[in-house]
PDB file of N, CA and C in Angstrom:
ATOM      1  N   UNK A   1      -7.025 115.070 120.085  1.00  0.00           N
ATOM      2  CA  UNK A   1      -7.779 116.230 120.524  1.00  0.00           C
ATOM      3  C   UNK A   1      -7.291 117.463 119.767  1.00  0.00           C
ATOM      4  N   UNK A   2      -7.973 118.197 119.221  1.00  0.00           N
ATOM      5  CA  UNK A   2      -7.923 119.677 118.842  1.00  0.00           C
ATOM      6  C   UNK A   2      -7.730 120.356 119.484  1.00  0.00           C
ATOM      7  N   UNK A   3      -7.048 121.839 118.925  1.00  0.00           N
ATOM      8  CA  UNK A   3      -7.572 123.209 120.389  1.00  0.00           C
ATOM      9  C   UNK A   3      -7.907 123.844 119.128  1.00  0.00           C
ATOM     10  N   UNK A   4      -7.684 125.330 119.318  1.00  0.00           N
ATOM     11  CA  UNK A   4      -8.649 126.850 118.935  1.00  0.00           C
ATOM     12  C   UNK A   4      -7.633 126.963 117.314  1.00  0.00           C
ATOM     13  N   UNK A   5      -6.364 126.371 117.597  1.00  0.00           N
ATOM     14  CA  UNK A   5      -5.861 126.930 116.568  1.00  0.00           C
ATOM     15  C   UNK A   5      -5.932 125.981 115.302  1.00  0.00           C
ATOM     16  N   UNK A   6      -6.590 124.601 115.722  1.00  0.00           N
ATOM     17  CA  UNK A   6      -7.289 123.482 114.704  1.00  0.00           C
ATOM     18  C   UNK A   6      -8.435 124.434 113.735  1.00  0.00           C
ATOM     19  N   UNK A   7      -9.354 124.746 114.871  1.00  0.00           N
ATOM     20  CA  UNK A   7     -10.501 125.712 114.838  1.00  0.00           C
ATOM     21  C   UNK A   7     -10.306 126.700 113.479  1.00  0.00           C
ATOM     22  N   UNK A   8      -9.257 127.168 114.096  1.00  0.00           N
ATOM     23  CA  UNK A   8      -9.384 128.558 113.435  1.00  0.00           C
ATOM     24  C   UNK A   8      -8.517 128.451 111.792  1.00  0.00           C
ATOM     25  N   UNK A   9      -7.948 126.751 111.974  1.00  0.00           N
ATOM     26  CA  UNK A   9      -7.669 126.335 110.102  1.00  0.00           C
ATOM     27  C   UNK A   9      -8.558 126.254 109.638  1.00  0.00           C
ATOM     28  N   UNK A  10      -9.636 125.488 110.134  1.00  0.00           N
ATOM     29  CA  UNK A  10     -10.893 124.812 109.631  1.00  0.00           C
ATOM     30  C   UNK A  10     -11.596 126.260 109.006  1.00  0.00           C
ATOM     31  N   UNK A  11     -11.770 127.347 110.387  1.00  0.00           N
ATOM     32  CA  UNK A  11     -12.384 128.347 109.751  1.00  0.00           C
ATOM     33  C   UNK A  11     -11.780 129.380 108.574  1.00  0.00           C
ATOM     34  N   UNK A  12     -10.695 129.142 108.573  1.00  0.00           N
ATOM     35  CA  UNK A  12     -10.064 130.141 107.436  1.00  0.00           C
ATOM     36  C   UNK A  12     -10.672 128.765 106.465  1.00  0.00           C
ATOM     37  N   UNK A  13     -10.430 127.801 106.232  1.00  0.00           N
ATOM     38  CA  UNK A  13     -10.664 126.761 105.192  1.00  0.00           C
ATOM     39  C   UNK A  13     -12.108 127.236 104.594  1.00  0.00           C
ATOM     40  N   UNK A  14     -12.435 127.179 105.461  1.00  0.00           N
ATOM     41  CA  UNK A  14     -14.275 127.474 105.068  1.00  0.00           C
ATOM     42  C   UNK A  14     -14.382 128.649 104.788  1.00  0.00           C
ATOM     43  N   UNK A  15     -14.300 129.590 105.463  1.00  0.00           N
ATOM     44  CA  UNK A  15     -14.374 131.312 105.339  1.00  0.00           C
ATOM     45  C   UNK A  15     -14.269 131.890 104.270  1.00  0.00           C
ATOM     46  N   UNK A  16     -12.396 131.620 104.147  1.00  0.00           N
ATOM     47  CA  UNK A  16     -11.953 132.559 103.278  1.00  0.00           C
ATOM     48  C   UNK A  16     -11.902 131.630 102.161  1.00  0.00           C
ATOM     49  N   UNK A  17     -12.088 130.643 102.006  1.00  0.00           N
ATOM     50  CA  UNK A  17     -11.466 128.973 101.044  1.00  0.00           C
ATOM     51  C   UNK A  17     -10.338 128.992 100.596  1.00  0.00           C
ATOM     52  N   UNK A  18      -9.513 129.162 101.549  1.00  0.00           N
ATOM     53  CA  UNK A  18      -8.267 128.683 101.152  1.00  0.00           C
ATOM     54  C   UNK A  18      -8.031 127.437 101.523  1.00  0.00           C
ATOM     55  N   UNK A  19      -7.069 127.012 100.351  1.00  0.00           N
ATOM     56  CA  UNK A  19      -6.927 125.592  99.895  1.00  0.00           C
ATOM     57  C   UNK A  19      -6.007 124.808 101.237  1.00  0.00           C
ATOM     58  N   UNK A  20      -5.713 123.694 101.520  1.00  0.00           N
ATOM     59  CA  UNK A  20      -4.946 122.950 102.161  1.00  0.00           C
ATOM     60  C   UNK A  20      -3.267 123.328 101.780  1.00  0.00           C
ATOM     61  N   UNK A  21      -3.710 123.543 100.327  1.00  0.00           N
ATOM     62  CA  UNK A  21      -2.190 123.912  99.650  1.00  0.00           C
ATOM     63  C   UNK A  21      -1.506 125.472 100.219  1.00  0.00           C
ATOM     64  N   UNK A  22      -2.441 126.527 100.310  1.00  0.00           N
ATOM     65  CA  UNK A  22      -2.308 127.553 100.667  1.00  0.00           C
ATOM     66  C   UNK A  22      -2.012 127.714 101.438  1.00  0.00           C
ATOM     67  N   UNK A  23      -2.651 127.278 102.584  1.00  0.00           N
ATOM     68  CA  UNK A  23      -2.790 127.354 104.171  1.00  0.00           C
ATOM     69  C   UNK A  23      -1.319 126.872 104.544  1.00  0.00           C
ATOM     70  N   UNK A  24      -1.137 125.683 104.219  1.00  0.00           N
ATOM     71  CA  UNK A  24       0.106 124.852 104.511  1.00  0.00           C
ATOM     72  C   UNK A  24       1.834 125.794 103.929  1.00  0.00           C
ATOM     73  N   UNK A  25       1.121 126.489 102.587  1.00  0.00           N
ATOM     74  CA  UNK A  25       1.998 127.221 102.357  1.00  0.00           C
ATOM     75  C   UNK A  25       2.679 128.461 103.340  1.00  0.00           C
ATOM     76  N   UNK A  26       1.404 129.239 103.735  1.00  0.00           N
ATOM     77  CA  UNK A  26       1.345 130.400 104.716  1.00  0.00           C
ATOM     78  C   UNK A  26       2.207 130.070 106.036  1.00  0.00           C
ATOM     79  N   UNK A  27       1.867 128.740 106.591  1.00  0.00           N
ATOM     80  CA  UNK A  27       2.216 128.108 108.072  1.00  0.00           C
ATOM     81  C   UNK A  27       3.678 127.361 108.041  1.00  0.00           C
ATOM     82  N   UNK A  28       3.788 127.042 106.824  1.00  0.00           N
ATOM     83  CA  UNK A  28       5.106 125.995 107.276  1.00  0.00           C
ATOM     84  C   UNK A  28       4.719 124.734 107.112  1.00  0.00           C
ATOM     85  N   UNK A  29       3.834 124.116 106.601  1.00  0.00           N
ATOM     86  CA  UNK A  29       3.071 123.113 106.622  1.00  0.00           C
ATOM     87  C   UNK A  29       3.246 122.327 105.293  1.00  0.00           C
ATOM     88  N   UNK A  30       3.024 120.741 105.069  1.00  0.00           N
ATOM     89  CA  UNK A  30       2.440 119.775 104.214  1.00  0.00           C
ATOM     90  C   UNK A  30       1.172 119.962 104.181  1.00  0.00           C
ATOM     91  N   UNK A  31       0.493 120.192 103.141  1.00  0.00           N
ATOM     92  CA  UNK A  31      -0.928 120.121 102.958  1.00  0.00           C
ATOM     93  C   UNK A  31      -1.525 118.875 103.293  1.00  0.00           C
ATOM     94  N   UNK A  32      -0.818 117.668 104.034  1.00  0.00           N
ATOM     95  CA  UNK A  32      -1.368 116.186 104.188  1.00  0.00           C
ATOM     96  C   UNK A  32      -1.412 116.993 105.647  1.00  0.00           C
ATOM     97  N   UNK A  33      -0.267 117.812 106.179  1.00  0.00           N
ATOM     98  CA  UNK A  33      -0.334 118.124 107.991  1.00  0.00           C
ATOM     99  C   UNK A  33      -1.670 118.747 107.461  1.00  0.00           C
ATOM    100  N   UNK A  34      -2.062 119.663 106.963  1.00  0.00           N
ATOM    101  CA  UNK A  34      -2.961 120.739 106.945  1.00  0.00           C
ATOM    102  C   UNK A  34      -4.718 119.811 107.054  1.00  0.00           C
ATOM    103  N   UNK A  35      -4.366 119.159 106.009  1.00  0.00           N
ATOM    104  CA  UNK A  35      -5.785 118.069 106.112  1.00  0.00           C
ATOM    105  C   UNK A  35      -5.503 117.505 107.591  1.00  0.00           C
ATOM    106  N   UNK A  36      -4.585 116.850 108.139  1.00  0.00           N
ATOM    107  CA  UNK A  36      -4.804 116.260 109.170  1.00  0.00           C
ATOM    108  C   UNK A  36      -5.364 117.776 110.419  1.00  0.00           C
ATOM    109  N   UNK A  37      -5.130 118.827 110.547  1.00  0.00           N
ATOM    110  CA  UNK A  37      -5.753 119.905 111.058  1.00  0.00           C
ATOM    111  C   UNK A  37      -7.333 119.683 111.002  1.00  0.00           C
ATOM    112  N   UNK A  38      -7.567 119.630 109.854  1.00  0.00           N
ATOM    113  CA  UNK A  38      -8.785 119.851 109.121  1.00  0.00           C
ATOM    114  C   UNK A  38      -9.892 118.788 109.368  1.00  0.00           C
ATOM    115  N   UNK A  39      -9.059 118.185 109.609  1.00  0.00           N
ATOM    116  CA  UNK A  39      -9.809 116.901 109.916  1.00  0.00           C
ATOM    117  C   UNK A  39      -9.837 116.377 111.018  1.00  0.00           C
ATOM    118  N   UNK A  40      -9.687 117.445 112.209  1.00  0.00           N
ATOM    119  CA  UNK A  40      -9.585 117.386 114.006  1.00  0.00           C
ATOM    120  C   UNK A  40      -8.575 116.127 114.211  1.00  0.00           C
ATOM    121  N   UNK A  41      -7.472 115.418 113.533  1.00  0.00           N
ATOM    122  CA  UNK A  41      -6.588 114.264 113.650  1.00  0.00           C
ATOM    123  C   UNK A  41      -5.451 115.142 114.846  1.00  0.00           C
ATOM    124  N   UNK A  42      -5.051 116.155 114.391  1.00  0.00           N
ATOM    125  CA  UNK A  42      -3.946 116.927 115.000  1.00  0.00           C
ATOM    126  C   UNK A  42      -4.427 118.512 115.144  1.00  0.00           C
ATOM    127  N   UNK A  43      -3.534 118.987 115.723  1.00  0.00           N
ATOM    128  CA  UNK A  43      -3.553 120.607 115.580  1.00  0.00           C
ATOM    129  C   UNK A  43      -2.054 120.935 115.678  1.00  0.00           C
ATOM    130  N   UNK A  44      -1.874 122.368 114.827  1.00  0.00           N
ATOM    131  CA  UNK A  44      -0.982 122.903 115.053  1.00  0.00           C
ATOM    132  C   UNK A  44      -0.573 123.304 116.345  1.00  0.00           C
ATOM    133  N   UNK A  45       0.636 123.551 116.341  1.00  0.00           N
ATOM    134  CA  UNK A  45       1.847 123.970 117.760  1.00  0.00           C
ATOM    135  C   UNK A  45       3.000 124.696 117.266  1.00  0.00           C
ATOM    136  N   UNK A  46       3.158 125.344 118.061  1.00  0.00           N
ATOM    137  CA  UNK A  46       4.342 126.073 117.847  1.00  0.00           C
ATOM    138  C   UNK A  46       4.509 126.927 116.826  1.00  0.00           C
ATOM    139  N   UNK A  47       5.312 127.504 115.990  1.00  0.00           N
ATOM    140  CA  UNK A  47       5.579 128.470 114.958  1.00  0.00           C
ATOM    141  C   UNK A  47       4.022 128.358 114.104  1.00  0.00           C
ATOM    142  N   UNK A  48       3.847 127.077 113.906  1.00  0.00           N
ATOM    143  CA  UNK A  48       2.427 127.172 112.894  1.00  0.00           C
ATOM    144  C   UNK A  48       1.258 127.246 113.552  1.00  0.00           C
ATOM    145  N   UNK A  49       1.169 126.910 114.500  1.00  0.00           N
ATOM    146  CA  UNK A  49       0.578 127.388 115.378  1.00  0.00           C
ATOM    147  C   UNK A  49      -0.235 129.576 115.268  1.00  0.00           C
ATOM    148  N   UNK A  50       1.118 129.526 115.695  1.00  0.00           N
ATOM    149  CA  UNK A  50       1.348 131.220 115.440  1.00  0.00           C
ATOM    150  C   UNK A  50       1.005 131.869 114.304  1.00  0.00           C
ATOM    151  N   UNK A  51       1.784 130.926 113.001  1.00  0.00           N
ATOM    152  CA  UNK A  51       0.811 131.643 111.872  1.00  0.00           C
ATOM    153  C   UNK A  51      -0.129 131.165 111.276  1.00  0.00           C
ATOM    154  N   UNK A  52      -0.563 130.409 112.013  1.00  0.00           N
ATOM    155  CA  UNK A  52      -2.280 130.344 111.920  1.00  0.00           C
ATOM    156  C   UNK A  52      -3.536 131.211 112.514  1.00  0.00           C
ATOM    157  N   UNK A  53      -2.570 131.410 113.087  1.00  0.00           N
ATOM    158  CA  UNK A  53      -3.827 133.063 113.753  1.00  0.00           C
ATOM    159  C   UNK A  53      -3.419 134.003 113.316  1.00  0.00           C
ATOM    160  N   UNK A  54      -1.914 134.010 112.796  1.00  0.00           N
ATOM    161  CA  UNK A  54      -1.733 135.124 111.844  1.00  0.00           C
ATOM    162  C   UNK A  54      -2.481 135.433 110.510  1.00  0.00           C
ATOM    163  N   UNK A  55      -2.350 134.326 110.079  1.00  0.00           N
ATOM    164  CA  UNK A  55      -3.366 134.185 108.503  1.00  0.00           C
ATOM    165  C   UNK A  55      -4.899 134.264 108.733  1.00  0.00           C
ATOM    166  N   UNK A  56      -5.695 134.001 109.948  1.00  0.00           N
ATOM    167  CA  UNK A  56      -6.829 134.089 110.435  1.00  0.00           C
ATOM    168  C   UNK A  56      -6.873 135.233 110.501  1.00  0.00           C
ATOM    169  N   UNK A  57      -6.281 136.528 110.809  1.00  0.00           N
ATOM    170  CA  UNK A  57      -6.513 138.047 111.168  1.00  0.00           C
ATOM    171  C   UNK A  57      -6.675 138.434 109.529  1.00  0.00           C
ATOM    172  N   UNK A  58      -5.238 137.783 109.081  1.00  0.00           N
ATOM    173  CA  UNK A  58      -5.271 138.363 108.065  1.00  0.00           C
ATOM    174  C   UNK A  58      -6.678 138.297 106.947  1.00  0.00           C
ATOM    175  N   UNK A  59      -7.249 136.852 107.038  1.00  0.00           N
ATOM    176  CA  UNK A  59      -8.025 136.542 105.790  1.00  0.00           C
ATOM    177  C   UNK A  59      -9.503 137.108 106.849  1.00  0.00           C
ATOM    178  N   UNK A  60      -9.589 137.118 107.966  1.00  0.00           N
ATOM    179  CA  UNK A  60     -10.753 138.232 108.697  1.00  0.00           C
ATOM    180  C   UNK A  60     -10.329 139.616 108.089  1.00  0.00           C
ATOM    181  N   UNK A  61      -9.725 140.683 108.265  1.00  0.00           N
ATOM    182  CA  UNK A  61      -9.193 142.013 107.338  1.00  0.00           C
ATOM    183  C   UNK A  61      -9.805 141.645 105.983  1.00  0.00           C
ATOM    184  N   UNK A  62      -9.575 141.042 105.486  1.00  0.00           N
ATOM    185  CA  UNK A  62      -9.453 140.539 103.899  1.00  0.00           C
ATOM    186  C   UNK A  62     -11.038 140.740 103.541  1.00  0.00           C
ATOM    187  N   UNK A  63     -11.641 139.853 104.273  1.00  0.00           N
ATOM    188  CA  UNK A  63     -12.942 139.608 104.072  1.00  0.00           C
ATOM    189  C   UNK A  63     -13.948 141.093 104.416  1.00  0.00           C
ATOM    190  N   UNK A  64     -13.279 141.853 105.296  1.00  0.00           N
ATOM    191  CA  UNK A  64     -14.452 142.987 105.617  1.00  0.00           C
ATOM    192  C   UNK A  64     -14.024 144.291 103.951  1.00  0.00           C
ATOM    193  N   UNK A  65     -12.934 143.501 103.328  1.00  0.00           N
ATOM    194  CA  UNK A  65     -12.438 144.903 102.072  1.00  0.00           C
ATOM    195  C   UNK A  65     -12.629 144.374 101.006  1.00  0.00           C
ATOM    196  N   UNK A  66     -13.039 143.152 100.564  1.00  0.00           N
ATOM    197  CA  UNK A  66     -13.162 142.158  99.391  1.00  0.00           C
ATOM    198  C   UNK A  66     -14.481 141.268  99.202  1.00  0.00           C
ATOM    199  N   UNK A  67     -14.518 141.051  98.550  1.00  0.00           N
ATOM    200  CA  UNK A  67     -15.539 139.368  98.060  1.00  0.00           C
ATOM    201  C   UNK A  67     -14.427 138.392  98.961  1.00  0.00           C
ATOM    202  N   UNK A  68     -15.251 137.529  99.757  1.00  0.00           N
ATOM    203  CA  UNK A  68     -14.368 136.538 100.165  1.00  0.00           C
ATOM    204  C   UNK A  68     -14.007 135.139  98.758  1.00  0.00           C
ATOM    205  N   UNK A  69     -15.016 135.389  97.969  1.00  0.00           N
ATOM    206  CA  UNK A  69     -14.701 134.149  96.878  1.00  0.00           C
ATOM    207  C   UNK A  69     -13.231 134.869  96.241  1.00  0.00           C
ATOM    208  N   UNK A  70     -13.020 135.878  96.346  1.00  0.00           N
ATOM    209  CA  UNK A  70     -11.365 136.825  95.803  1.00  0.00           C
ATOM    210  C   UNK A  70     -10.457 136.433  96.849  1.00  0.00           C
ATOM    211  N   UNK A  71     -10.530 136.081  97.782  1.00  0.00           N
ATOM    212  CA  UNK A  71      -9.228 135.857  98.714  1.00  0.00           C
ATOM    213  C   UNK A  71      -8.100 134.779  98.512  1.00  0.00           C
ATOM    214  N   UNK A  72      -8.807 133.667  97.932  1.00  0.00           N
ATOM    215  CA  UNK A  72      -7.810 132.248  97.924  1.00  0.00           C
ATOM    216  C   UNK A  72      -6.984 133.256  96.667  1.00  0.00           C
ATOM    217  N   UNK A  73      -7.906 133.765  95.462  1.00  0.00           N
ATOM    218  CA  UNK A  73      -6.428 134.585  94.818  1.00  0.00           C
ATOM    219  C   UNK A  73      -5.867 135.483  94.811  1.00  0.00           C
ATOM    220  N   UNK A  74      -6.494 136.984  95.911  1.00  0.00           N
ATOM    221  CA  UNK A  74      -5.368 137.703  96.111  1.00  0.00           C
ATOM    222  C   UNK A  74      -4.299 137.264  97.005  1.00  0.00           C
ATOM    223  N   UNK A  75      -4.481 135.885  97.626  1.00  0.00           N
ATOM    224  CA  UNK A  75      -3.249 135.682  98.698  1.00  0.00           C
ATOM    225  C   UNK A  75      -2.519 134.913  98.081  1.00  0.00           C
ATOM    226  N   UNK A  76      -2.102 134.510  96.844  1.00  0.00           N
ATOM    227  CA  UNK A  76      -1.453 133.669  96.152  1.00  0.00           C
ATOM    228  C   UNK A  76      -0.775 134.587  94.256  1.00  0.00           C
ATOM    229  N   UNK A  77      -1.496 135.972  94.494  1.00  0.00           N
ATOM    230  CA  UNK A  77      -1.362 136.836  93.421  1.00  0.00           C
ATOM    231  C   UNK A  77      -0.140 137.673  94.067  1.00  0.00           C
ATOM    232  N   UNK A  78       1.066 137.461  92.686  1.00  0.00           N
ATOM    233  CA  UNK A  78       1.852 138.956  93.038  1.00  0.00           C
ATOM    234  C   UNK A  78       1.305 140.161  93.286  1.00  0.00           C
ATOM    235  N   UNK A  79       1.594 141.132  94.109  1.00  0.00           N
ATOM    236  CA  UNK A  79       1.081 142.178  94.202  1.00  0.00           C
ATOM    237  C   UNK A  79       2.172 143.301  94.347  1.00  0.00           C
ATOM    238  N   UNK A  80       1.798 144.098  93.581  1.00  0.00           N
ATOM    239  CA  UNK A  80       2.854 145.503  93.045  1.00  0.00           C
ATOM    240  C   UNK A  80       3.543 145.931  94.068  1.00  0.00           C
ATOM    241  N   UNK A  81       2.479 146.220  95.133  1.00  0.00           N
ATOM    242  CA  UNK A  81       2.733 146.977  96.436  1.00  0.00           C
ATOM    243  C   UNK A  81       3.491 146.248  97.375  1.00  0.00           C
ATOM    244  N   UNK A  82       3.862 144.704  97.516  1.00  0.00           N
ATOM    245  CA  UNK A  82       4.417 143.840  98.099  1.00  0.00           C
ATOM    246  C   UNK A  82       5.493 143.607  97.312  1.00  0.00           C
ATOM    247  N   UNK A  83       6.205 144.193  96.378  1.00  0.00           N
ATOM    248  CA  UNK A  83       7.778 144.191  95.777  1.00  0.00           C
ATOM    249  C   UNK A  83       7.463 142.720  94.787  1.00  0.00           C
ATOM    250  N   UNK A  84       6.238 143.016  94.712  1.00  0.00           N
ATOM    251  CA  UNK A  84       5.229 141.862  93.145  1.00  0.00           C
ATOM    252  C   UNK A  84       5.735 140.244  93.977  1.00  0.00           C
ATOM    253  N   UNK A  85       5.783 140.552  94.736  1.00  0.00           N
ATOM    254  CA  UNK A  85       5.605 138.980  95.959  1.00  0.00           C
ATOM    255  C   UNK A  85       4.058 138.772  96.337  1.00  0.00           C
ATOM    256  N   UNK A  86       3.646 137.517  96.423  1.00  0.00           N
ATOM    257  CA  UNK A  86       2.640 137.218  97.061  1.00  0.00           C
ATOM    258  C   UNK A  86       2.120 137.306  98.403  1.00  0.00           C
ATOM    259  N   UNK A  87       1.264 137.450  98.608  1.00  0.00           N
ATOM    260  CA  UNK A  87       1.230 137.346 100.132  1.00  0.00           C
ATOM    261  C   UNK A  87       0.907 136.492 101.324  1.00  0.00           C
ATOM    262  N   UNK A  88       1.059 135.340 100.378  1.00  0.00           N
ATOM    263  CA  UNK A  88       1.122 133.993 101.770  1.00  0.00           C
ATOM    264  C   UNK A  88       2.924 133.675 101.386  1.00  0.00           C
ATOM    265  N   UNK A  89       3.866 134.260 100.132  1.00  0.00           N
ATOM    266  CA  UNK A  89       4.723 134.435 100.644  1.00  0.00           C
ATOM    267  C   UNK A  89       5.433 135.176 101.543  1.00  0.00           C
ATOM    268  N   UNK A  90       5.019 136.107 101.489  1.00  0.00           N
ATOM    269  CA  UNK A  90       5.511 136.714 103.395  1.00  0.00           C
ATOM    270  C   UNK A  90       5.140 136.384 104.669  1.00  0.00           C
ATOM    271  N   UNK A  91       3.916 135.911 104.369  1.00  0.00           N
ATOM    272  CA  UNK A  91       3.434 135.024 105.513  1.00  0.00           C
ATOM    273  C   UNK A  91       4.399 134.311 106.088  1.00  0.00           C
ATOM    274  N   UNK A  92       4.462 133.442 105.228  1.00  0.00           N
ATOM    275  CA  UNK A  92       5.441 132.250 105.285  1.00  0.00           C
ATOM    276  C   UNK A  92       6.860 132.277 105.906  1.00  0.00           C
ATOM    277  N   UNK A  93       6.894 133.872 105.360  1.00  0.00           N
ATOM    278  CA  UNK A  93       8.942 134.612 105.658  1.00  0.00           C
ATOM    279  C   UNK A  93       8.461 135.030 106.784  1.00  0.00           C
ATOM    280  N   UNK A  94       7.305 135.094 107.458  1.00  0.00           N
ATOM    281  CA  UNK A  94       7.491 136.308 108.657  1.00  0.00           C
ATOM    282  C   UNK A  94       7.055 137.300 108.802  1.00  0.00           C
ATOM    283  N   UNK A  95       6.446 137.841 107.417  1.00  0.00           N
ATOM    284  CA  UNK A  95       6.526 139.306 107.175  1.00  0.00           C
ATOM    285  C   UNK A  95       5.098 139.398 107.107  1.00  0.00           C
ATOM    286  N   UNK A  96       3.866 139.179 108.001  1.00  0.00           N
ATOM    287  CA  UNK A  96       3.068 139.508 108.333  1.00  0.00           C
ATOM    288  C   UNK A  96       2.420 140.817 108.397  1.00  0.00           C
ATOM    289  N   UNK A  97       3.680 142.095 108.936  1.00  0.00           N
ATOM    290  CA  UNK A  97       3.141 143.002 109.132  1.00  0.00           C
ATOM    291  C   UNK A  97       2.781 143.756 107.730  1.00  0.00           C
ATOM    292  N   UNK A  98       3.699 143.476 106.974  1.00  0.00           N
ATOM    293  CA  UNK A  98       3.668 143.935 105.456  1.00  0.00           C
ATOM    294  C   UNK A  98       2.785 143.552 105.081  1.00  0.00           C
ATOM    295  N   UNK A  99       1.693 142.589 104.989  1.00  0.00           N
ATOM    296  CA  UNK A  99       0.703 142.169 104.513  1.00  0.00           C
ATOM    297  C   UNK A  99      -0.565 143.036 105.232  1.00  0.00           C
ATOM    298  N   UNK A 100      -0.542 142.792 106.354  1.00  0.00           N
ATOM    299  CA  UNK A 100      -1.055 144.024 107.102  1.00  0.00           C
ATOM    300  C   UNK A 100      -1.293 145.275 107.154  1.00  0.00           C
ATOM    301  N   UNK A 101      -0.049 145.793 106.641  1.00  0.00           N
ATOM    302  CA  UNK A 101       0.103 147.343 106.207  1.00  0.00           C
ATOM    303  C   UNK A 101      -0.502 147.619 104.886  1.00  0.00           C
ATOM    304  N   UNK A 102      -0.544 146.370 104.189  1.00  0.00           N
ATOM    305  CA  UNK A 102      -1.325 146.661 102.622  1.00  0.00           C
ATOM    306  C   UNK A 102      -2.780 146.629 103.170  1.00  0.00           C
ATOM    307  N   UNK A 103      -2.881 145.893 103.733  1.00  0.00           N
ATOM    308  CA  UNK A 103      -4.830 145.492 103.961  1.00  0.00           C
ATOM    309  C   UNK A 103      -5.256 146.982 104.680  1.00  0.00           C
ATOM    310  N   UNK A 104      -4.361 147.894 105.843  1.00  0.00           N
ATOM    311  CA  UNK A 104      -4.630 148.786 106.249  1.00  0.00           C
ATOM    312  C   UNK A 104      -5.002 149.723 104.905  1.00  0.00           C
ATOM    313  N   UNK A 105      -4.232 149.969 103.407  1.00  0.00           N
ATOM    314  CA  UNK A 105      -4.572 150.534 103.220  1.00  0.00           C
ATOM    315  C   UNK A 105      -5.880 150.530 102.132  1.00  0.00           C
ATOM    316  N   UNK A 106      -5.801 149.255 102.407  1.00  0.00           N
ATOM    317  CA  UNK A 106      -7.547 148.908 101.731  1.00  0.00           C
ATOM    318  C   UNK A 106      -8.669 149.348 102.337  1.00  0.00           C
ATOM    319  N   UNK A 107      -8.821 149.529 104.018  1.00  0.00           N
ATOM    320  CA  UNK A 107      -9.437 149.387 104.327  1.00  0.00           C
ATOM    321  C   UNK A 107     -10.124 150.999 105.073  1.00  0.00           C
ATOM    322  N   UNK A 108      -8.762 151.439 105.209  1.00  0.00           N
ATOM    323  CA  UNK A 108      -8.597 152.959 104.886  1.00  0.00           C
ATOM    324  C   UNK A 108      -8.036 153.619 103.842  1.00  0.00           C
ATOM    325  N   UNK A 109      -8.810 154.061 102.415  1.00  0.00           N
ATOM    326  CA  UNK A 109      -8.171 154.035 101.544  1.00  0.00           C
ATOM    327  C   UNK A 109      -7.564 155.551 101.333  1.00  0.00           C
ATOM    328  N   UNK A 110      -8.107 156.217 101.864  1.00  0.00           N
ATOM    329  CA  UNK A 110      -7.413 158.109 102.262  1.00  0.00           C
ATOM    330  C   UNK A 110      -6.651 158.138 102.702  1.00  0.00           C
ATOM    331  N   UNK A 111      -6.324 157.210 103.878  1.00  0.00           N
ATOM    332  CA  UNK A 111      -5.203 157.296 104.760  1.00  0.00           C
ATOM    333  C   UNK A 111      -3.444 156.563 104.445  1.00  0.00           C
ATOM    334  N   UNK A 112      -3.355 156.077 103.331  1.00  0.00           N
ATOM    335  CA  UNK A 112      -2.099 155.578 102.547  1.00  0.00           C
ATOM    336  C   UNK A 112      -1.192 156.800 102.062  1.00  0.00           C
TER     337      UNK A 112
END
């Protein structure tokens, strides 16, 4: 059985198209766990769980300031403003809000 946070891989998968590789990267994950998500076999729990709705906010943000066909590579592109780290590597560390704080200033671009 699935729950919401199966759901909400599947929908970043589709949405934003990020890869199995990505996703799995962001969460803590094997991209074989990530297909098994994907493929309603399992769902995440616990920590990946968590940043799976983390990366869901994030690649929702993403999508209202970008082309969503640009997302699988700005979340895998160094970026200047992130100390030229990627940003499903902070994901990954925790550092969510930092990724966050960049998209804020995409999305308000006066207000940076």
């Amino acid at each position: 059985m699935t729950t919401a946070f199966a759901d909400e891989a599947v929908r970043i998968h589709r949405a934003a198209g990020l890869s199995d590789r990505v996703i799995g990267e962001a969460v803590g994950a094997r991209p074989s766990t990530v297909r098994d998500w994907l493929g309603g076999r399992t769902s995440p729990t616990g920590m990946r769980a968590r940043r799976v709705a983390e990366l869901a906010e994030i690649t929702d943000r993403l999508a209202r300031v970008m082309d969503t066909r640009y997302i699988p590579v700005w979340m895998v592109k160094p970026v200047e403003a992130l100390d030229d780290r990627a940003p499903v590597e902070l994901i990954a560390a925790g550092q969510v809000r930092d990724v966050a704080r960049l998209i804020s200033s995409l999305e308000s671009p006066g207000a940076a």
